[in-house]
PDB file of N, CA and C in Angstrom:
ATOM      1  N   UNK A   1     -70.381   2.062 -94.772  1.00  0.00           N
ATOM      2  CA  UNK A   1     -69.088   2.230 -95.405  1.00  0.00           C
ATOM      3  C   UNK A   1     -68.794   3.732 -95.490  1.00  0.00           C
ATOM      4  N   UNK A   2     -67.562   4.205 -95.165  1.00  0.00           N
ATOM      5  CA  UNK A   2     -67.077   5.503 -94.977  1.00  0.00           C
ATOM      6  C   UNK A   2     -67.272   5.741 -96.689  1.00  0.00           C
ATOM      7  N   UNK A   3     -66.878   7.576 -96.915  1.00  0.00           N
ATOM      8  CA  UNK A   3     -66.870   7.742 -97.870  1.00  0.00           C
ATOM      9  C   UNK A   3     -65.470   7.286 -98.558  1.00  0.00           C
ATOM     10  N   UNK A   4     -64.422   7.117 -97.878  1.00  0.00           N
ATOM     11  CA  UNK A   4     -63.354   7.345 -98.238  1.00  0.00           C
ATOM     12  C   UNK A   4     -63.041   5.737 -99.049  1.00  0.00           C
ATOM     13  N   UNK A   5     -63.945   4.778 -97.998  1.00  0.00           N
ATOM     14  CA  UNK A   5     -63.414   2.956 -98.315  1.00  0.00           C
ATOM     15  C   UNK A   5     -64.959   3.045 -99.408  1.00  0.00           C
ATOM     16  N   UNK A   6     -65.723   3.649 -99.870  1.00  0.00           N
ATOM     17  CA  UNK A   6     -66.545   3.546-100.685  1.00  0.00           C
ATOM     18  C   UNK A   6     -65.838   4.174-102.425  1.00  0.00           C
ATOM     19  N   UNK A   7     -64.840   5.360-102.101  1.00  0.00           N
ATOM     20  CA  UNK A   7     -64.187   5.710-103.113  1.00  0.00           C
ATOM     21  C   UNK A   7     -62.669   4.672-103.625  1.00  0.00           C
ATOM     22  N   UNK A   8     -62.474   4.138-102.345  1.00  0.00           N
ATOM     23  CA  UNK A   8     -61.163   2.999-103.040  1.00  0.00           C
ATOM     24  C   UNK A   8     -61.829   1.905-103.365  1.00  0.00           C
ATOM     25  N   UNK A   9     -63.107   1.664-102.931  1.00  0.00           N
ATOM     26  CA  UNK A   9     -63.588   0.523-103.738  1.00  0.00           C
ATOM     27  C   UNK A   9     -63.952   0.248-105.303  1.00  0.00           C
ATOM     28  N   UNK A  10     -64.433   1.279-105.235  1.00  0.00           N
ATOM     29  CA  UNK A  10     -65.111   1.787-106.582  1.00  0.00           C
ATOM     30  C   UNK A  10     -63.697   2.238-107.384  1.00  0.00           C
ATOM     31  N   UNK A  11     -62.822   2.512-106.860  1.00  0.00           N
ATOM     32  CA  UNK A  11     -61.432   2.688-108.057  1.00  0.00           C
ATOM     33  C   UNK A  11     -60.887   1.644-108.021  1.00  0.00           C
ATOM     34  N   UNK A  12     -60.318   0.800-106.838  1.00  0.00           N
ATOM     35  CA  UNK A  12     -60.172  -0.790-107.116  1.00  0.00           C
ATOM     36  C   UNK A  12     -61.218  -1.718-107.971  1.00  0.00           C
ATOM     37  N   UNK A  13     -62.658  -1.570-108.164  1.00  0.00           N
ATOM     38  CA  UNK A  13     -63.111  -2.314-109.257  1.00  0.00           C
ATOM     39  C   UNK A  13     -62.870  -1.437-110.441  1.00  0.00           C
ATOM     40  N   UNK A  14     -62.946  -0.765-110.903  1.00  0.00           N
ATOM     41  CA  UNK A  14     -62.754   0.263-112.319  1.00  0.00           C
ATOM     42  C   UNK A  14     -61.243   0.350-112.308  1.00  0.00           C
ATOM     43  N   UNK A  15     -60.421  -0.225-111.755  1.00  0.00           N
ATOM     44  CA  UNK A  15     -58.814   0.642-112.206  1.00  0.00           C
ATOM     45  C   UNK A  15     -58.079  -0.101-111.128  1.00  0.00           C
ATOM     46  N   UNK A  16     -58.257  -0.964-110.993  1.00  0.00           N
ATOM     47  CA  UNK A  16     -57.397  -1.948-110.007  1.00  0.00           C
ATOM     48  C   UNK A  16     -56.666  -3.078-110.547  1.00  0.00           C
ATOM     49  N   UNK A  17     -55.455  -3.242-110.896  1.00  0.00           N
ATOM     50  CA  UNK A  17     -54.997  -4.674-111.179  1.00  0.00           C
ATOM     51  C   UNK A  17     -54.020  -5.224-110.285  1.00  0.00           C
ATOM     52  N   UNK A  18     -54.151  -6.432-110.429  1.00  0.00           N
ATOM     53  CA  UNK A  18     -52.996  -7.309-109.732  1.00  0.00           C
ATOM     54  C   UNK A  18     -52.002  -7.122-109.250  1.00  0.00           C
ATOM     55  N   UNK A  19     -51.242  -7.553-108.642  1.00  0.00           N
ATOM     56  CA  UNK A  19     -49.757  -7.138-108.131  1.00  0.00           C
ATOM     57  C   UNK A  19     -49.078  -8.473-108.365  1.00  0.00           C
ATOM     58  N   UNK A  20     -47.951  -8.551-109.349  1.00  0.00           N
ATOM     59  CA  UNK A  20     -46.779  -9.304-109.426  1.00  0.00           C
ATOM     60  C   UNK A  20     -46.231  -9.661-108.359  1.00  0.00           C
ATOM     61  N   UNK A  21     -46.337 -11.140-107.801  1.00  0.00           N
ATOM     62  CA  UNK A  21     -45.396 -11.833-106.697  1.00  0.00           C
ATOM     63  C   UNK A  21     -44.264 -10.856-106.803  1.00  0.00           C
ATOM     64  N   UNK A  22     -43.573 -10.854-107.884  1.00  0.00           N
ATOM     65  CA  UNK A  22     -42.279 -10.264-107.803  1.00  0.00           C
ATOM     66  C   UNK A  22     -42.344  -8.916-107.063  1.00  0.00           C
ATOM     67  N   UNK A  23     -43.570  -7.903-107.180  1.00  0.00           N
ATOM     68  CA  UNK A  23     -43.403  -7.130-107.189  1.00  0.00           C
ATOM     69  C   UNK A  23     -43.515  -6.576-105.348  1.00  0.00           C
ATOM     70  N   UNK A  24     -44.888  -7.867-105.223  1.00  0.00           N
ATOM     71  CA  UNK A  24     -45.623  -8.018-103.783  1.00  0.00           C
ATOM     72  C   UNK A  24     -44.466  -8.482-102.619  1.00  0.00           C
ATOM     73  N   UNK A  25     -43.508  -9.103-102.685  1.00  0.00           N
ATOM     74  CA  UNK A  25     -42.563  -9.428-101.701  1.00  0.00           C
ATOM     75  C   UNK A  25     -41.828  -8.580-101.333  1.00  0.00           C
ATOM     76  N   UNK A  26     -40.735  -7.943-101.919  1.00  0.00           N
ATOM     77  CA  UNK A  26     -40.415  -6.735-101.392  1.00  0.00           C
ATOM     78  C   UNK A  26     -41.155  -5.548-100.227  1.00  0.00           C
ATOM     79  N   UNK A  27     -42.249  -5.133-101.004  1.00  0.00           N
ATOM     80  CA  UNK A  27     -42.908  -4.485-100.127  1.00  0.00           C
ATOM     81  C   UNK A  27     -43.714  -4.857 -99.010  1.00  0.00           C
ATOM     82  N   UNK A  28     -43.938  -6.475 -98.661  1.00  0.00           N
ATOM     83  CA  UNK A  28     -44.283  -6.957 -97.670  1.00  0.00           C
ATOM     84  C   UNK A  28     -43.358  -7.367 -97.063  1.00  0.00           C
ATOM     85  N   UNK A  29     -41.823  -7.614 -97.798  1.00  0.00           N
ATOM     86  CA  UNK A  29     -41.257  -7.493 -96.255  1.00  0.00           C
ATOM     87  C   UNK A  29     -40.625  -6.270 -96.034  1.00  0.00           C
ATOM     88  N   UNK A  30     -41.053  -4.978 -96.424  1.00  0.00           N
ATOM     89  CA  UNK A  30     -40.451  -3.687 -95.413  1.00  0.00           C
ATOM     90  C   UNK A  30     -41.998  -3.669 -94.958  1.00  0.00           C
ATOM     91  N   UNK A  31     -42.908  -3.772 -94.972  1.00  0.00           N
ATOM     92  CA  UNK A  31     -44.302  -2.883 -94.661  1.00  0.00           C
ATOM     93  C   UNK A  31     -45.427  -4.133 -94.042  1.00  0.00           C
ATOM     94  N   UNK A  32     -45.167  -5.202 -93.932  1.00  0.00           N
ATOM     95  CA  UNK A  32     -45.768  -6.317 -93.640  1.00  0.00           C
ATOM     96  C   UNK A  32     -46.660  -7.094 -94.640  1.00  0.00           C
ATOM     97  N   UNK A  33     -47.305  -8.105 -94.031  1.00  0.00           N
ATOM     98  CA  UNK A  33     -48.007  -8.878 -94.987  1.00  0.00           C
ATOM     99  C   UNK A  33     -49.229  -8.316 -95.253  1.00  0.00           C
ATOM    100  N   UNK A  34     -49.636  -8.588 -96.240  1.00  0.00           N
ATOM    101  CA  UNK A  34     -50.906  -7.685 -96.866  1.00  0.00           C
ATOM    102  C   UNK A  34     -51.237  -5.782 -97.094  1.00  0.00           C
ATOM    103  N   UNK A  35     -49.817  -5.714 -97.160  1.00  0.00           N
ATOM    104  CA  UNK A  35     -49.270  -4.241 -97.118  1.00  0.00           C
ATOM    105  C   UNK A  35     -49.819  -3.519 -98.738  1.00  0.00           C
ATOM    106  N   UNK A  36     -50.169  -4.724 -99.587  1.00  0.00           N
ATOM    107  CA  UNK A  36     -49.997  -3.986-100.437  1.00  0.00           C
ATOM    108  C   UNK A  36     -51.293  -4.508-101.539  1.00  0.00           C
ATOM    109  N   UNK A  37     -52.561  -4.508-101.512  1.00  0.00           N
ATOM    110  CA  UNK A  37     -53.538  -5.456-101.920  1.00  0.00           C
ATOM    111  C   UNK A  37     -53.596  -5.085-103.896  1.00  0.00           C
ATOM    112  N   UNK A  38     -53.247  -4.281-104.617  1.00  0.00           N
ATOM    113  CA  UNK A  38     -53.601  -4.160-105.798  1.00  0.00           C
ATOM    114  C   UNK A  38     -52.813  -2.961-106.412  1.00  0.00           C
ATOM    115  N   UNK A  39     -52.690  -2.659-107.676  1.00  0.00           N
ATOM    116  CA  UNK A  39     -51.758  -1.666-108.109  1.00  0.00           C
ATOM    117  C   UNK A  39     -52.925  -0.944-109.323  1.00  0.00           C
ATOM    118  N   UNK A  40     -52.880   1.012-109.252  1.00  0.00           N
ATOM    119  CA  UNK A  40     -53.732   1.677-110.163  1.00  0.00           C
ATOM    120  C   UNK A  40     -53.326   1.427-111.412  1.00  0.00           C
ATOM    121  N   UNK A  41     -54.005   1.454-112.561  1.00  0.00           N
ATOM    122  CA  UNK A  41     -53.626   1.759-113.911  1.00  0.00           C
ATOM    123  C   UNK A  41     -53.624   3.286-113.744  1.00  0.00           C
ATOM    124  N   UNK A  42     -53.143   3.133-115.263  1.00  0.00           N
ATOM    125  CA  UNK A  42     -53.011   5.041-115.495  1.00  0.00           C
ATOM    126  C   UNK A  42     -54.161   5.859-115.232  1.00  0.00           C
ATOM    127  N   UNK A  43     -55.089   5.258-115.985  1.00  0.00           N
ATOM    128  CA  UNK A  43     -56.173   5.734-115.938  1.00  0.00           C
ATOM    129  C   UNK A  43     -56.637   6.228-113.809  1.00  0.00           C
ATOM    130  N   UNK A  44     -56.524   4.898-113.429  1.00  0.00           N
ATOM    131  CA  UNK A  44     -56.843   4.962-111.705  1.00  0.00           C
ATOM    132  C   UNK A  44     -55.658   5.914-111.216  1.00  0.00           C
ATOM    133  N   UNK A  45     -54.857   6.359-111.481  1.00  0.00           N
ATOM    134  CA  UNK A  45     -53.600   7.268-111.074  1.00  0.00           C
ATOM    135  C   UNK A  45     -54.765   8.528-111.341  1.00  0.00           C
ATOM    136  N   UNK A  46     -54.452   8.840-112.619  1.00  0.00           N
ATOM    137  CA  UNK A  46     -55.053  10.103-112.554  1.00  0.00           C
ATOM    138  C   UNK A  46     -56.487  10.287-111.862  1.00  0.00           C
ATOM    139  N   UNK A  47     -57.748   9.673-111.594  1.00  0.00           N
ATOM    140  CA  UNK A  47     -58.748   9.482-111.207  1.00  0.00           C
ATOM    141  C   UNK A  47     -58.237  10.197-109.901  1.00  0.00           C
ATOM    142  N   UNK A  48     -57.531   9.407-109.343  1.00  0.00           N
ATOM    143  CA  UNK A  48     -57.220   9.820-107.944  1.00  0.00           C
ATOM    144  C   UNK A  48     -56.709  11.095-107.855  1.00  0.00           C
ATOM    145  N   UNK A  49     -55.560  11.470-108.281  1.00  0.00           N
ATOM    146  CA  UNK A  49     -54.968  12.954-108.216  1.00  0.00           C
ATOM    147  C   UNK A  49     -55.919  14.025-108.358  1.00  0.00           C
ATOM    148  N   UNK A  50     -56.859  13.523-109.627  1.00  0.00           N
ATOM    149  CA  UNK A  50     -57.645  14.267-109.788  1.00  0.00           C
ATOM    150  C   UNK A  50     -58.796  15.008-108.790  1.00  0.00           C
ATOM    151  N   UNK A  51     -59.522  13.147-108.035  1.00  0.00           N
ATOM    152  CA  UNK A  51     -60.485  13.682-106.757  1.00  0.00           C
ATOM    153  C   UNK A  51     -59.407  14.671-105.437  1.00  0.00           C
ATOM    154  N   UNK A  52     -58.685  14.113-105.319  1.00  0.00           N
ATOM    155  CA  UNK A  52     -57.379  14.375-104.702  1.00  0.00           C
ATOM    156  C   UNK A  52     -57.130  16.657-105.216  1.00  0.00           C
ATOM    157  N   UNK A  53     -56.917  16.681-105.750  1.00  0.00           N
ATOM    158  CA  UNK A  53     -57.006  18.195-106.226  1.00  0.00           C
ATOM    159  C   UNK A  53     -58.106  18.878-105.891  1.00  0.00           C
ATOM    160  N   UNK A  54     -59.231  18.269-106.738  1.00  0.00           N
ATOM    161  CA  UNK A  54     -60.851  18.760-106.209  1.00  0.00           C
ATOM    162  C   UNK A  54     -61.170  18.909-104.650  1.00  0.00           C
ATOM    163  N   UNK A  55     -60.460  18.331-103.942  1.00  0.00           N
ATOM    164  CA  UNK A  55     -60.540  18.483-102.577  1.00  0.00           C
ATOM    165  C   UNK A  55     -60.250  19.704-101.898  1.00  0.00           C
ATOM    166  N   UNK A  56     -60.811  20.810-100.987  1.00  0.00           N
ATOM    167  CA  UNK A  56     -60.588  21.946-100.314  1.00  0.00           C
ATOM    168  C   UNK A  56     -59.766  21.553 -99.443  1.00  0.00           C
ATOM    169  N   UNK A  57     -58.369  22.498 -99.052  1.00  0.00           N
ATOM    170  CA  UNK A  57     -57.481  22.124 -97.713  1.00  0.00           C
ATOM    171  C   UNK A  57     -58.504  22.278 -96.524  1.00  0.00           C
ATOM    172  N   UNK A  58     -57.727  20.995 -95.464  1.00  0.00           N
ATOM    173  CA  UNK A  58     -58.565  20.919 -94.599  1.00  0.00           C
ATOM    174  C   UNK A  58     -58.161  21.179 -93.272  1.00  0.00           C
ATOM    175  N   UNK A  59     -56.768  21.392 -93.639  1.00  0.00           N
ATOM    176  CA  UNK A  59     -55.674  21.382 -92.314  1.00  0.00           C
ATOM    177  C   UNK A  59     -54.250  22.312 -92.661  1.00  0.00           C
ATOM    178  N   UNK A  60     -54.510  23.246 -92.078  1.00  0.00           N
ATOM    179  CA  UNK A  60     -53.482  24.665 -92.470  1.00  0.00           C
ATOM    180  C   UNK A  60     -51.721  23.922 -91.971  1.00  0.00           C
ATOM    181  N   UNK A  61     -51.954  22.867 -91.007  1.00  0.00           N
ATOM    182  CA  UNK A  61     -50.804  22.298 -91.180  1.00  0.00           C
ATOM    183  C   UNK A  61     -50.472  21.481 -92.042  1.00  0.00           C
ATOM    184  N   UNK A  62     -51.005  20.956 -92.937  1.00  0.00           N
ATOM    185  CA  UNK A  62     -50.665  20.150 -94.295  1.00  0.00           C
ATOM    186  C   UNK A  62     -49.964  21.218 -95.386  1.00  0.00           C
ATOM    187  N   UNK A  63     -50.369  22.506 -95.359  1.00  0.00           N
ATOM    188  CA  UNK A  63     -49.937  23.406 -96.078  1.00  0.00           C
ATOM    189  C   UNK A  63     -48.433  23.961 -95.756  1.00  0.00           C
ATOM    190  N   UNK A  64     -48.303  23.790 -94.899  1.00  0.00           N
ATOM    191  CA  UNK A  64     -46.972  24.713 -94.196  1.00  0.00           C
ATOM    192  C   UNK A  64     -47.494  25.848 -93.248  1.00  0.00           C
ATOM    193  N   UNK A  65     -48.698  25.628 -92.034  1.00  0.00           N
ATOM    194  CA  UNK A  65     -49.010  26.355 -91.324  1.00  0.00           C
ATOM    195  C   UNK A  65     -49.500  27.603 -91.928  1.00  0.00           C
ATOM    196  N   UNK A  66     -49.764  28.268 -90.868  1.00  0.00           N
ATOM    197  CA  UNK A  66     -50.810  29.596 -90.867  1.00  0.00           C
ATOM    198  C   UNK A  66     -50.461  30.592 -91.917  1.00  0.00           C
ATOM    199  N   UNK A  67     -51.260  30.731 -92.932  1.00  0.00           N
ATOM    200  CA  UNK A  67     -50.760  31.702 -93.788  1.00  0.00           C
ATOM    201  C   UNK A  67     -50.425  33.486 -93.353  1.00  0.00           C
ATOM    202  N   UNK A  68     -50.978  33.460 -92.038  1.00  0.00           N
ATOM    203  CA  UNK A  68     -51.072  35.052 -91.994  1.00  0.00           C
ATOM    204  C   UNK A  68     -49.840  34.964 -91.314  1.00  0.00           C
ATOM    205  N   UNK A  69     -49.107  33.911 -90.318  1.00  0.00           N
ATOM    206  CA  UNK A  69     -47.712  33.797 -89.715  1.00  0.00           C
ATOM    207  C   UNK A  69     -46.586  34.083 -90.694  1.00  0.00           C
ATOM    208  N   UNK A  70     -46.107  35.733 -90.773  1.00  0.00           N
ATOM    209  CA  UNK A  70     -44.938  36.223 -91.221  1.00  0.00           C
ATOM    210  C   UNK A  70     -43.487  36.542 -90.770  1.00  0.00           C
ATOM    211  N   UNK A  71     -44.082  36.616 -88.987  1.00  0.00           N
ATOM    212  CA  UNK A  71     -43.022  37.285 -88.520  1.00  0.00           C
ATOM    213  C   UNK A  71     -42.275  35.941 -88.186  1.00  0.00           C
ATOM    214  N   UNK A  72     -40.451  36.450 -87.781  1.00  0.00           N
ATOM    215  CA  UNK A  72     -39.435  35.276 -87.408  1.00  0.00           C
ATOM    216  C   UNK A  72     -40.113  34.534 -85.826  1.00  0.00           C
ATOM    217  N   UNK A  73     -39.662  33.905 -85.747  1.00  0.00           N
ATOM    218  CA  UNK A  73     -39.509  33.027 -84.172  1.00  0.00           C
ATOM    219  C   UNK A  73     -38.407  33.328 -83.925  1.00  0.00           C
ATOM    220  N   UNK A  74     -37.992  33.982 -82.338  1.00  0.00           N
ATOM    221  CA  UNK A  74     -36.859  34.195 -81.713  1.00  0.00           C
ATOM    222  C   UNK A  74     -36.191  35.417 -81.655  1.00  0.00           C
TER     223      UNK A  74
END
């Protein structure tokens, strides 16, 4: 198991609840069926943001490219 499906597991049992039919149809029909398996509590929101922050950038294009790139294009 990757690290990544070992960390949504472990927050889906500690901080995972149900999803409301009501809530589950909509988003399976823009995103397909099984689009949408469980919803965080508060607690699992912040958990995440949190590992999510603790994380070092890993990709200078997620940032808005190369920090030392000052000059214009063109």
């Amino acid at each position: 198991m990757s690290k990544n499906a070992a960390f949504c597991a472990a927050l889906k049992s500690s901080n995972g609840v149900a999803v409301d039919p009501a809530e589950r149809q909509p988003v399976e029909a823009d995103l397909g069926a099984d689009a949408i398996q469980y919803k965080l509590t508060p607690a699992g929101l912040r958990q995440l943001f949190q590992s999510l922050s603790d994380q070092p950038p890993s990709d200078q294009s997620l940032s808005g490219g190369n920090p030392a790139d000052t000059g214009s294009r063109g």
